[in-house]
N, C-alpha and C. Protein backbone atom coordinates (compact mmCIF):
# COMPACT_ATOMS: atom_id res chain seq x y z
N UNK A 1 95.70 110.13 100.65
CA UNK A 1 95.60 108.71 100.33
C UNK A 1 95.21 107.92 101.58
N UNK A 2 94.13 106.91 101.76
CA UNK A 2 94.02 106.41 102.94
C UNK A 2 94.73 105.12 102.81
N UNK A 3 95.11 104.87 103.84
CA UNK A 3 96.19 103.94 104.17
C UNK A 3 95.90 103.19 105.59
N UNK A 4 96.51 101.36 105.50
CA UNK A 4 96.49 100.92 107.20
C UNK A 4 97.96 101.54 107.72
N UNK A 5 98.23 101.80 108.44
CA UNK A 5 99.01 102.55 109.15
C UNK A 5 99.69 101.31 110.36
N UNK A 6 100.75 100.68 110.42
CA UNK A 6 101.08 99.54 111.30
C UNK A 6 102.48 100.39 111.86
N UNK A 7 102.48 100.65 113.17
CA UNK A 7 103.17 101.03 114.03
C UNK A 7 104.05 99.96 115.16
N UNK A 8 105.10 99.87 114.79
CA UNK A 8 105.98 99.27 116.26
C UNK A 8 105.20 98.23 116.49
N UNK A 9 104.78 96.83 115.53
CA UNK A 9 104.02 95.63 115.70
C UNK A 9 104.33 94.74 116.63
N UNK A 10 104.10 93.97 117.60
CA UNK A 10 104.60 92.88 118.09
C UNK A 10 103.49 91.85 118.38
N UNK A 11 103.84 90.97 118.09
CA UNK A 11 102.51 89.39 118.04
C UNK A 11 103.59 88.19 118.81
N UNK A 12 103.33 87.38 119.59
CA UNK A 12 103.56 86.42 120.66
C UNK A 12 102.64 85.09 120.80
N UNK A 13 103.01 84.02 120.46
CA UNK A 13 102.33 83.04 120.80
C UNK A 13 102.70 82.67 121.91
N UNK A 14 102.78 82.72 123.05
CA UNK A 14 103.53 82.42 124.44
C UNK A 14 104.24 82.97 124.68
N UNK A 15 105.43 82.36 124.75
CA UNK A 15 106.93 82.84 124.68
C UNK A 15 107.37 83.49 123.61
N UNK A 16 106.83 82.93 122.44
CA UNK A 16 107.57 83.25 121.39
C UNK A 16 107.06 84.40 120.30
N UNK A 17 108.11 85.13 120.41
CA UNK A 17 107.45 86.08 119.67
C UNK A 17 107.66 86.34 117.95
N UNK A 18 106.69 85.96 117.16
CA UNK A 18 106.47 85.96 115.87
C UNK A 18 106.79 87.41 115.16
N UNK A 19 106.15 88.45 115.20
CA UNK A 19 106.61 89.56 114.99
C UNK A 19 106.74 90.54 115.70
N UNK A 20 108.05 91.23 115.76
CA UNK A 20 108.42 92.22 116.40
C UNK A 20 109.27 93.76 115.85
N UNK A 21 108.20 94.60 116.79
CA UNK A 21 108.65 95.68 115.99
C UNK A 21 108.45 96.07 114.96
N UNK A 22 107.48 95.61 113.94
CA UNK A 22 106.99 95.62 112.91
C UNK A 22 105.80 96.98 112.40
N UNK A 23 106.86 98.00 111.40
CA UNK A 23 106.10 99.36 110.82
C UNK A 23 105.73 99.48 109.33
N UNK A 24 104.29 99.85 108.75
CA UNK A 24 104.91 100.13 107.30
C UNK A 24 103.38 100.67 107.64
N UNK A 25 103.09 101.09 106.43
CA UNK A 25 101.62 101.86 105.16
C UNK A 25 101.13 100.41 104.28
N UNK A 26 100.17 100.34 104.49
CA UNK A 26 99.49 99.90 103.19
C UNK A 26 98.50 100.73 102.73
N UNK A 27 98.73 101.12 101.14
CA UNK A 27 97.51 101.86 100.70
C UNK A 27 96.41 100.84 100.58
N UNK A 28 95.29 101.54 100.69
CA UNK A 28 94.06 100.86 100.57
C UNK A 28 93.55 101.07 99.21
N UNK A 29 94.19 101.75 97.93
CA UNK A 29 94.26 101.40 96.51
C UNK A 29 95.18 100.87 96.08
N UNK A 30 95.96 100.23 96.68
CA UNK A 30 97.26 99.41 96.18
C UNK A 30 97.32 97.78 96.41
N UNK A 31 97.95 97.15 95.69
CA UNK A 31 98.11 96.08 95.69
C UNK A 31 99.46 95.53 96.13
N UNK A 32 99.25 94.68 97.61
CA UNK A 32 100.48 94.73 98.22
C UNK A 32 100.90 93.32 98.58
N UNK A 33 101.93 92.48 98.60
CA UNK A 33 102.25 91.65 98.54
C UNK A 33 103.49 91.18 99.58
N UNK A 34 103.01 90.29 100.29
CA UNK A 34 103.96 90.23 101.94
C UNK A 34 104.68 88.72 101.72
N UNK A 35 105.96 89.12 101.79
CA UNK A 35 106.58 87.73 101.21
C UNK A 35 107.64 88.03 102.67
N UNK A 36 107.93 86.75 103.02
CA UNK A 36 108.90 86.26 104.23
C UNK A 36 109.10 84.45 104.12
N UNK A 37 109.98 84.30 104.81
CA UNK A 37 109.99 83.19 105.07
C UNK A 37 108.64 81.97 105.54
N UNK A 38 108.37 80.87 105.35
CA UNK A 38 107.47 80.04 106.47
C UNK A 38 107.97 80.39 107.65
N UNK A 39 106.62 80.78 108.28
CA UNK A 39 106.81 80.61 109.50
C UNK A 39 107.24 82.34 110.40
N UNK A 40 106.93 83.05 109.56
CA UNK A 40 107.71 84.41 110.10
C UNK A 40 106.56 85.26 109.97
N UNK A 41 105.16 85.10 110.28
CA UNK A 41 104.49 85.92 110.54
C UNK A 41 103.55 86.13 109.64
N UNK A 42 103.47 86.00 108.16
CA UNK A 42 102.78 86.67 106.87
C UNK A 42 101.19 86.32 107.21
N UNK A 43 100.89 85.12 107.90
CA UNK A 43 99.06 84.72 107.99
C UNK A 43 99.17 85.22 109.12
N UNK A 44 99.89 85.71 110.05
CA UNK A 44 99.61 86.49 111.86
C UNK A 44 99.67 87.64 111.38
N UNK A 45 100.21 88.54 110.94
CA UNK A 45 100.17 89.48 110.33
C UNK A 45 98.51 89.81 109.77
N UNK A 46 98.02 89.08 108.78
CA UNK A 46 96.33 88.90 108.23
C UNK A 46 95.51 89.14 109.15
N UNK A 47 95.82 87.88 109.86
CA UNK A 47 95.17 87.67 111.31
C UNK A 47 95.12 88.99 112.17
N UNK A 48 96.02 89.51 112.65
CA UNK A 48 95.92 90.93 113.23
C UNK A 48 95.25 91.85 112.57
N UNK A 49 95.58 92.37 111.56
CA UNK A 49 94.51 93.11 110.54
C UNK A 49 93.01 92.60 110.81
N UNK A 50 92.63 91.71 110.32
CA UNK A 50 91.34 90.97 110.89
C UNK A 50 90.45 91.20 111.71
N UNK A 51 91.71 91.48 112.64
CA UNK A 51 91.25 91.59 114.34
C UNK A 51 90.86 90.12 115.06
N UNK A 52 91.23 89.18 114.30
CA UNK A 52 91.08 87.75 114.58
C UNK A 52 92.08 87.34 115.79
N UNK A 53 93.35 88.10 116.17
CA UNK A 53 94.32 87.38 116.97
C UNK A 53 94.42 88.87 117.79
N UNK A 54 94.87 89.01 119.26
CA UNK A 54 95.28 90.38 119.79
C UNK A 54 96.29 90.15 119.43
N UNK A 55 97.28 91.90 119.71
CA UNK A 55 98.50 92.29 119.48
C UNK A 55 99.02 92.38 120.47
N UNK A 56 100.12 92.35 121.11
CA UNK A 56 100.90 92.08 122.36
C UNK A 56 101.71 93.55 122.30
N UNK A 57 101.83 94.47 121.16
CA UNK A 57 102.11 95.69 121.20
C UNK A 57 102.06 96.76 120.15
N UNK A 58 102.68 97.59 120.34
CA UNK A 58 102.63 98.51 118.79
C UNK A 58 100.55 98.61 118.13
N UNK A 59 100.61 99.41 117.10
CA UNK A 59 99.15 99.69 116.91
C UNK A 59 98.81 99.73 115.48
N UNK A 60 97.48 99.44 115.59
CA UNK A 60 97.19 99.08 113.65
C UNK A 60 96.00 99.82 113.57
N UNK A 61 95.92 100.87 112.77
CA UNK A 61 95.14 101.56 112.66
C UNK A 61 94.38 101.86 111.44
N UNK A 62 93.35 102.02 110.51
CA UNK A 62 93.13 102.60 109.17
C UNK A 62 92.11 101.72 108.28
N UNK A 63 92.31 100.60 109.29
CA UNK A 63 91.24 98.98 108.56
C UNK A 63 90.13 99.41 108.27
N UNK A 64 89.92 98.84 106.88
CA UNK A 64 88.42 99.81 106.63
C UNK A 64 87.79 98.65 107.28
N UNK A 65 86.42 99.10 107.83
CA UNK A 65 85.66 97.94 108.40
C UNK A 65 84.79 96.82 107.15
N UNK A 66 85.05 96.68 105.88
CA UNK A 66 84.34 96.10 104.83
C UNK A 66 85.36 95.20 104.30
N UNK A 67 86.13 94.05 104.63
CA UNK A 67 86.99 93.06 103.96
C UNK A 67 86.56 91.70 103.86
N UNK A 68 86.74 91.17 102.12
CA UNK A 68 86.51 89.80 101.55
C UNK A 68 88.15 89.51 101.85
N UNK A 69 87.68 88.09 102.49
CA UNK A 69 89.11 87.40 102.69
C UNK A 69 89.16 85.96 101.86
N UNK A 70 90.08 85.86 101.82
CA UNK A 70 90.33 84.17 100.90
C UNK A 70 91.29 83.82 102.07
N UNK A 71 91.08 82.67 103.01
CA UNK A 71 91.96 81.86 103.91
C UNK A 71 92.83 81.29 103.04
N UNK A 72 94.21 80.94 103.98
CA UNK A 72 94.83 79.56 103.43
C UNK A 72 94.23 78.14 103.38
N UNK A 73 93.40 78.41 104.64
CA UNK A 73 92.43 77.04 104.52
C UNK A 73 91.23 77.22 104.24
N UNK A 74 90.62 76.38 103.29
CA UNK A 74 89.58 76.39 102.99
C UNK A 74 88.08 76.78 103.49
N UNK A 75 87.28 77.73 103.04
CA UNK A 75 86.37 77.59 103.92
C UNK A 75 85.13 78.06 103.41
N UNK A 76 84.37 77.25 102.17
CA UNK A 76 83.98 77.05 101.26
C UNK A 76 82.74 76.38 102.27
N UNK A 77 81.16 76.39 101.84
CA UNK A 77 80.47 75.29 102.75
C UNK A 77 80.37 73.94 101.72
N UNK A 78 81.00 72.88 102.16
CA UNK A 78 81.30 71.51 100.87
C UNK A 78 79.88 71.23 100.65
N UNK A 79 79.08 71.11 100.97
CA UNK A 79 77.37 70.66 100.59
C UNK A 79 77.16 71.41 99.95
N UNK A 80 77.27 72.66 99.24
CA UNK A 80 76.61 73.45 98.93
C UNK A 80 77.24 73.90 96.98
N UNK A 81 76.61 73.79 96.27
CA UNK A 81 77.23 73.93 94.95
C UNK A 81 77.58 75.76 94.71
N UNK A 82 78.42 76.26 93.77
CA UNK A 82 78.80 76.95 93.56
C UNK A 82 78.02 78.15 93.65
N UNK A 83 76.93 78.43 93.66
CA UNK A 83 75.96 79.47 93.30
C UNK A 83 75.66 79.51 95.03
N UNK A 84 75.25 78.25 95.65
CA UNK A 84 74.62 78.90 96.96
C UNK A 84 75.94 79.27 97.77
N UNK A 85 77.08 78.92 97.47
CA UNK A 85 77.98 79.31 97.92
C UNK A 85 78.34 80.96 98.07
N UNK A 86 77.82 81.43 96.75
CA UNK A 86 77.90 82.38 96.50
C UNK A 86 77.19 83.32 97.46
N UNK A 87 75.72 82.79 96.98
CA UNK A 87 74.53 83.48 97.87
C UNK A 87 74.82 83.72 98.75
N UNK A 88 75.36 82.73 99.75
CA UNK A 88 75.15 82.70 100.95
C UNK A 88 76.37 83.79 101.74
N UNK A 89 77.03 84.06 101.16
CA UNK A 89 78.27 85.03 101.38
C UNK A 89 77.57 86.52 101.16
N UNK A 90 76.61 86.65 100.10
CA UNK A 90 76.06 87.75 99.53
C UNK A 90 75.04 88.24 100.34
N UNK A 91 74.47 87.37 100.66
CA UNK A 91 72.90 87.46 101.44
C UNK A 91 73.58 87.98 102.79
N UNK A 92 74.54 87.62 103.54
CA UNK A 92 75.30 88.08 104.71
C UNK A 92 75.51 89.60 104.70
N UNK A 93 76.37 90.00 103.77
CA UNK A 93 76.53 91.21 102.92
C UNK A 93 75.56 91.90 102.78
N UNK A 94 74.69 91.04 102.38
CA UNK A 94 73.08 91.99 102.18
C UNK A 94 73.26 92.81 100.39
N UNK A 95 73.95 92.04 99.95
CA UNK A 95 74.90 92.58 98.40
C UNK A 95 73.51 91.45 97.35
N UNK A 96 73.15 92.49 96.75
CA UNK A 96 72.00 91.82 95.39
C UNK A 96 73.26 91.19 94.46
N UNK A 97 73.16 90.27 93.81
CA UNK A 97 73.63 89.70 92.53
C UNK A 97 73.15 88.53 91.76
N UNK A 98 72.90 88.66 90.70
CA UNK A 98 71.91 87.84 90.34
C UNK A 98 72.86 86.40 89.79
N UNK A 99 71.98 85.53 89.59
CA UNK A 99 72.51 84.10 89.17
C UNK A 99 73.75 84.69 87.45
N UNK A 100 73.10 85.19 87.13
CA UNK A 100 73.38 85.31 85.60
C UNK A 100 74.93 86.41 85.73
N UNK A 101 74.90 87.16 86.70
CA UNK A 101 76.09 87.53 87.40
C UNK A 101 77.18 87.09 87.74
N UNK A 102 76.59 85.70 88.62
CA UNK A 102 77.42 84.73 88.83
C UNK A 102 77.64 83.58 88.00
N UNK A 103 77.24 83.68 86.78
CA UNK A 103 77.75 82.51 85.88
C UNK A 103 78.56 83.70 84.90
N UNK A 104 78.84 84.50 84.87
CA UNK A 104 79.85 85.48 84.25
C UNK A 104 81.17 85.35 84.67
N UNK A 105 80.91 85.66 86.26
CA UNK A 105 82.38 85.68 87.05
C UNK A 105 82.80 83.46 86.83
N UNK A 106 81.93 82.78 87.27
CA UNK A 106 82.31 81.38 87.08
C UNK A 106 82.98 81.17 85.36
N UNK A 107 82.49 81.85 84.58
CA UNK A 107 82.64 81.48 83.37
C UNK A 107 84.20 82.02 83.02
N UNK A 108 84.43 83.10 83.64
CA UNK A 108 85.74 83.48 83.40
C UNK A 108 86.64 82.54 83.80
N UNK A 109 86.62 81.82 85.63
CA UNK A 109 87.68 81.31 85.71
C UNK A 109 87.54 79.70 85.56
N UNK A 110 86.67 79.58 84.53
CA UNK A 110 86.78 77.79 83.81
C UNK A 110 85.45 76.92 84.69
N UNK A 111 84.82 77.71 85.70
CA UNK A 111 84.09 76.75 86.72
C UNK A 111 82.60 76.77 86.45
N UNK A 112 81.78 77.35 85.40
CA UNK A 112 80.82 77.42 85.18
C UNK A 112 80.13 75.98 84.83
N UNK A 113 80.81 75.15 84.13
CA UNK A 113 80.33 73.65 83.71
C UNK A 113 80.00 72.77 85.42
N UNK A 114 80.52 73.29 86.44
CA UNK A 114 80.76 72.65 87.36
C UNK A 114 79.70 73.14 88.43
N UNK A 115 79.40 74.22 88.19
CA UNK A 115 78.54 74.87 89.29
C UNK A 115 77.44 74.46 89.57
N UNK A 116 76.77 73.72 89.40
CA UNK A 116 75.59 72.48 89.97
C UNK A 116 76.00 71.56 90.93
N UNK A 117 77.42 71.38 90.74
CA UNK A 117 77.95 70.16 91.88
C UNK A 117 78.38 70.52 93.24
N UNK A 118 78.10 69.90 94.04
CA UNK A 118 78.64 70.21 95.50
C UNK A 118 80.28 70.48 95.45
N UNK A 119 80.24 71.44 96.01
CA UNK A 119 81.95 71.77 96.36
C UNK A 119 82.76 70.78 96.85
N UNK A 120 82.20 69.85 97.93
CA UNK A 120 83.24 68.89 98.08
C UNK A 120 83.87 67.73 97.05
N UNK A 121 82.98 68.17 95.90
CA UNK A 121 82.88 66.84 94.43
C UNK A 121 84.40 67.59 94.19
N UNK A 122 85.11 68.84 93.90
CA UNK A 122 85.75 69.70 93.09
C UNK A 122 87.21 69.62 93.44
N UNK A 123 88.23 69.92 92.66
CA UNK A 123 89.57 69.44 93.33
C UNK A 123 89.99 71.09 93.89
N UNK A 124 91.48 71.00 94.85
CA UNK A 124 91.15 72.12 95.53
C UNK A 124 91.86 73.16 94.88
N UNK A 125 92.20 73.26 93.44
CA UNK A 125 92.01 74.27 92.57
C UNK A 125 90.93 74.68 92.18
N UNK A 126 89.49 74.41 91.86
CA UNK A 126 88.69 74.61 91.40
C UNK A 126 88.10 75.13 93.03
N UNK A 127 88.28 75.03 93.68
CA UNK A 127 87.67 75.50 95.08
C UNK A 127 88.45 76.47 95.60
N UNK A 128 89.79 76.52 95.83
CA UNK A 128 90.45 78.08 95.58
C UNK A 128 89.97 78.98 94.57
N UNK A 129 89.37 78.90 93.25
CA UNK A 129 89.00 80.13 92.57
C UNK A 129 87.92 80.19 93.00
N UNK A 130 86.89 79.51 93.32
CA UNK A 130 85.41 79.74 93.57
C UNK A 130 85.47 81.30 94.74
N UNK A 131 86.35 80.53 95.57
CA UNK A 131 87.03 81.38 96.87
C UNK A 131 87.43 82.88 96.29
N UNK A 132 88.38 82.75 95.67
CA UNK A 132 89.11 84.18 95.40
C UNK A 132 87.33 84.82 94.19
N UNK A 133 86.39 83.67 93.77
CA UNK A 133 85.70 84.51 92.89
C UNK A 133 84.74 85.51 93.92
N UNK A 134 84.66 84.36 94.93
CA UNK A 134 83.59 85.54 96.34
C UNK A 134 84.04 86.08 97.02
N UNK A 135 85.46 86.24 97.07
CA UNK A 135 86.36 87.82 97.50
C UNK A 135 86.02 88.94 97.15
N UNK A 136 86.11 88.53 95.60
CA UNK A 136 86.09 89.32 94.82
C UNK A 136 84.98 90.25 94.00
N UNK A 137 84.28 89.55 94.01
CA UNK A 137 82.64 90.04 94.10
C UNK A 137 81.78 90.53 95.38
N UNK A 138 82.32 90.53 96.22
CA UNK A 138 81.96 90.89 97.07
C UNK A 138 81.97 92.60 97.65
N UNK A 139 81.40 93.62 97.89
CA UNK A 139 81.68 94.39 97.91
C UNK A 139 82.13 94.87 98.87
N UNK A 140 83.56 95.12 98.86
CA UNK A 140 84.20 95.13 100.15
C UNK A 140 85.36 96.41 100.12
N UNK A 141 85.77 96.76 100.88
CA UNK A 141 86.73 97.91 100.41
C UNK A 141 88.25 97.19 100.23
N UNK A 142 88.50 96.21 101.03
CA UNK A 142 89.62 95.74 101.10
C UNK A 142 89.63 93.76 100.53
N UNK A 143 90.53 93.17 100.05
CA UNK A 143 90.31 91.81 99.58
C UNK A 143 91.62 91.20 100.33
N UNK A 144 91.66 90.79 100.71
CA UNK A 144 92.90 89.53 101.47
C UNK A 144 92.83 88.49 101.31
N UNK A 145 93.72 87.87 100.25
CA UNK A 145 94.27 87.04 100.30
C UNK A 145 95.78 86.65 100.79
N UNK A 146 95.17 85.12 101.19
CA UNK A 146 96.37 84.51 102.05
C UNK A 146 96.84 83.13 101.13
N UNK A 147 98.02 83.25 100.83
CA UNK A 147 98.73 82.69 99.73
C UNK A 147 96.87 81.94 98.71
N UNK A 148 96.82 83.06 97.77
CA UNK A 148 95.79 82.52 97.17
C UNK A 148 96.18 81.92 96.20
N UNK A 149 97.18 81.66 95.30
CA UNK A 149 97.44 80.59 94.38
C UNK A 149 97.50 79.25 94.55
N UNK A 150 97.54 79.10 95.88
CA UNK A 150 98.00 77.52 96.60
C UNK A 150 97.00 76.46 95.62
N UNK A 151 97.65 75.49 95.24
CA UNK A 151 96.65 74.44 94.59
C UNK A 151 96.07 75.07 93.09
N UNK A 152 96.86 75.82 92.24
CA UNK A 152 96.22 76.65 91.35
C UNK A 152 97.21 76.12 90.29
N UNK A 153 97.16 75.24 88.72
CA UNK A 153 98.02 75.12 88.31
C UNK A 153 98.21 76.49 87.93
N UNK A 154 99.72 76.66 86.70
CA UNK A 154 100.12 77.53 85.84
C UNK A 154 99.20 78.00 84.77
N UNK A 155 98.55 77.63 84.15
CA UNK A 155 97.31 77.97 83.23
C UNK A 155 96.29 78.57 84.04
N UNK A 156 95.66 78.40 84.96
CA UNK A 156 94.62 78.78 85.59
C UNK A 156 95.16 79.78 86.60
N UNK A 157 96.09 80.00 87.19
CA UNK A 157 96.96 81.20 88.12
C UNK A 157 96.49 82.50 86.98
N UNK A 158 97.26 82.45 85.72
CA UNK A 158 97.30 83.44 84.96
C UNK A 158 96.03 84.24 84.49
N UNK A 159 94.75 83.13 84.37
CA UNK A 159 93.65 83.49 84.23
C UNK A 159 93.19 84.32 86.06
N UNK A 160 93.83 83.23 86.69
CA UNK A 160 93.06 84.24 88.15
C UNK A 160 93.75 85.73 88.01
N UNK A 161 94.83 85.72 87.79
CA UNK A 161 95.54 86.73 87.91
C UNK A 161 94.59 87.78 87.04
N UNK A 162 94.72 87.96 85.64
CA UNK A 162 93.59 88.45 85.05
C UNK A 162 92.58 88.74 85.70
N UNK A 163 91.70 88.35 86.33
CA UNK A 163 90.16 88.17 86.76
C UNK A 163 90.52 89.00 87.69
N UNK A 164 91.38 88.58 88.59
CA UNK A 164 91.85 90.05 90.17
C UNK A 164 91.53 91.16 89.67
N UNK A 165 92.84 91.17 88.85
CA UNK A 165 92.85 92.55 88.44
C UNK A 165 91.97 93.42 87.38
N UNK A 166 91.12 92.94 86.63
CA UNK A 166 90.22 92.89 85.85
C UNK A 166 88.50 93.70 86.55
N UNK A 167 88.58 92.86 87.80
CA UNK A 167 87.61 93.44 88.42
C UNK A 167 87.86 93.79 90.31
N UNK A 168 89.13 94.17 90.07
CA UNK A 168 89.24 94.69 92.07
C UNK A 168 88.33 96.21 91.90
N UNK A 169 88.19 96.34 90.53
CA UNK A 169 87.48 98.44 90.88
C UNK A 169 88.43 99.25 91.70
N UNK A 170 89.84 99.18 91.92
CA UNK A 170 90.69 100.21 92.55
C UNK A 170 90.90 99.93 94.43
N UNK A 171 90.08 98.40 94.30
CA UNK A 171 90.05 97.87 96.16
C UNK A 171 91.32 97.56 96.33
N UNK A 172 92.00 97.59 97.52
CA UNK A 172 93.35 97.57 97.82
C UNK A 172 93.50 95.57 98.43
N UNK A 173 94.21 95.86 97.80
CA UNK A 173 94.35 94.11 97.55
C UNK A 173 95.41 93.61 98.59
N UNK A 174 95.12 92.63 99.59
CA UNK A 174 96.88 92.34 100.70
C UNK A 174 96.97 90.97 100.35
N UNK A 175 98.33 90.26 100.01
CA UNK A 175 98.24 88.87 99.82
C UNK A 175 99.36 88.54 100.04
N UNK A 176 99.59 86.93 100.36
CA UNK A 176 100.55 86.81 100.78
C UNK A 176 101.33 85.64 100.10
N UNK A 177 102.62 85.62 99.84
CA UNK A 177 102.73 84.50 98.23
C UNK A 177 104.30 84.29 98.81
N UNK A 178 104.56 83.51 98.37
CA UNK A 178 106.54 82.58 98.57
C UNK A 178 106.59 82.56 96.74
N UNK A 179 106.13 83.69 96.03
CA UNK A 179 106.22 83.00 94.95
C UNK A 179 106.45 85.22 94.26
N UNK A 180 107.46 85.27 93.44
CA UNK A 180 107.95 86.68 93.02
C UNK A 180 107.34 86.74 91.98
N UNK A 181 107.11 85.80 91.31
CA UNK A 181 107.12 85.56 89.82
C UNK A 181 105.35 86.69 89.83
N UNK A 182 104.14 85.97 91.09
CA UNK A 182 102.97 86.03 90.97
C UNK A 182 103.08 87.95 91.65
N UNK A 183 104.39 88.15 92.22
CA UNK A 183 103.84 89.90 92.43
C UNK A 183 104.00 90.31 91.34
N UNK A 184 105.00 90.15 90.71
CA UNK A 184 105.53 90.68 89.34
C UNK A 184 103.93 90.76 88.61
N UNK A 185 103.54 90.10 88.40
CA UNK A 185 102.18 89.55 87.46
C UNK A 185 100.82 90.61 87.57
N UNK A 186 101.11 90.18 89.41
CA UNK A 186 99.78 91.41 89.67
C UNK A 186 100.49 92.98 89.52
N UNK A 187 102.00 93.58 89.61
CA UNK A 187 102.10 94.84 89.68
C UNK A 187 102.11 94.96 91.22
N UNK A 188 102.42 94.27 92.23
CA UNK A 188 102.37 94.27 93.69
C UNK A 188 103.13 95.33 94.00
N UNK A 189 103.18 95.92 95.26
CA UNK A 189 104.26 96.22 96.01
C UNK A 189 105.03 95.26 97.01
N UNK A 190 106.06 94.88 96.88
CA UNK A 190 106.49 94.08 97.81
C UNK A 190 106.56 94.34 99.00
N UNK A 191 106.29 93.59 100.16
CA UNK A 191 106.48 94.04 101.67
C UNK A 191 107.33 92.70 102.34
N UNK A 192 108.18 93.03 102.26
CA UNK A 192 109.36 91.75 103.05
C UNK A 192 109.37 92.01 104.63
N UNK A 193 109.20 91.10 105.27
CA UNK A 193 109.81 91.16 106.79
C UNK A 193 110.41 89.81 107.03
């Protein structure tokens, strides 16, 4: 089974050290779910995986080099309506998908009526799924999300939830949620620190 492999972790913003000592497996066909307190590491944690932040110790090994991420913060281009949004993530990728592709995946999670309008027109539920929709389409070995429900009512969570899992194709999913109810939903493994 291939797996990230996190050995004896430690992360430090100065003085202070955020995580320490920190070991586990994530399968890279599993769907895993990192719940802690605010403030105790769960987006530094991402971040390290990433390779976005150094590690101050311990070793992370197994990252496939191909990951769609969904930030906590937004990062959507606002000028740009739903489709070039798309493109433009794809064309990077160098990943073919046609328009008619992408009004399939929009149509599932309610945003297809909308996809002519600039992203910054859209409230930031409708711009969190756009997000988790080019995670997700994207062909990537691994998908990370970082608390991706944020701004998502109850009706539309359940449909994302669906759509994840509907089309991950067996990609190992990492996300990070203050919320039990949403591992339960996906079938997560929990990872507490």
């Amino acid at each position: 089974m291939r797996e990230i492999l996190i050995e004896n972790l430690k992360i430090c913003y100065g003085s202070e050290t955020v995580i320490d000592n920190f070991s586990c497996s994530i399968g890279l066909n599993d769907i895993t779910a990192i719940m802690a307190p605010s403030g105790r590491g769960k987006t530094t944690l991402l971040y390290a995986l990433l390779n976005l932040i150094s590690i101050d110790g311990g070793r992370i090994s197994g990252v496939p080099e191909s990951i769609s991420v969904v930030f906590q913060e937004g990062r959507l281009f606002e000028d740009f309506n739903a489709y070039n949004n798309i493109f433009a993530l794809m064309n990077k990728r160098k990943t073919g998908i046609t328009k008619h592709e992408i009004q399939q995946h929009l149509k599932e999670l309610n945003l297809l009526e909308h996809a002519e309008k600039k992203t910054r027109e859209w409230s930031g539920g409708m711009k969190r799924r756009l997000e988790i929709i080019r995670a997700v389409i994207a062909q990537s070995e691994l998908i990370i999300l970082d608390e991706p429900f944020k701004g998502i009512d109850d009706k539309n969570k359940e449909k994302v939830i669906d759509y994840i899992l509907k089309n991950r194709r067996d990609r190992g999913i990492i996300m990070t949620t203050h919320n039990k109810s949403e591992i339960g939903m996906l079938n997560a493994r929990l990872l507490e620190f």
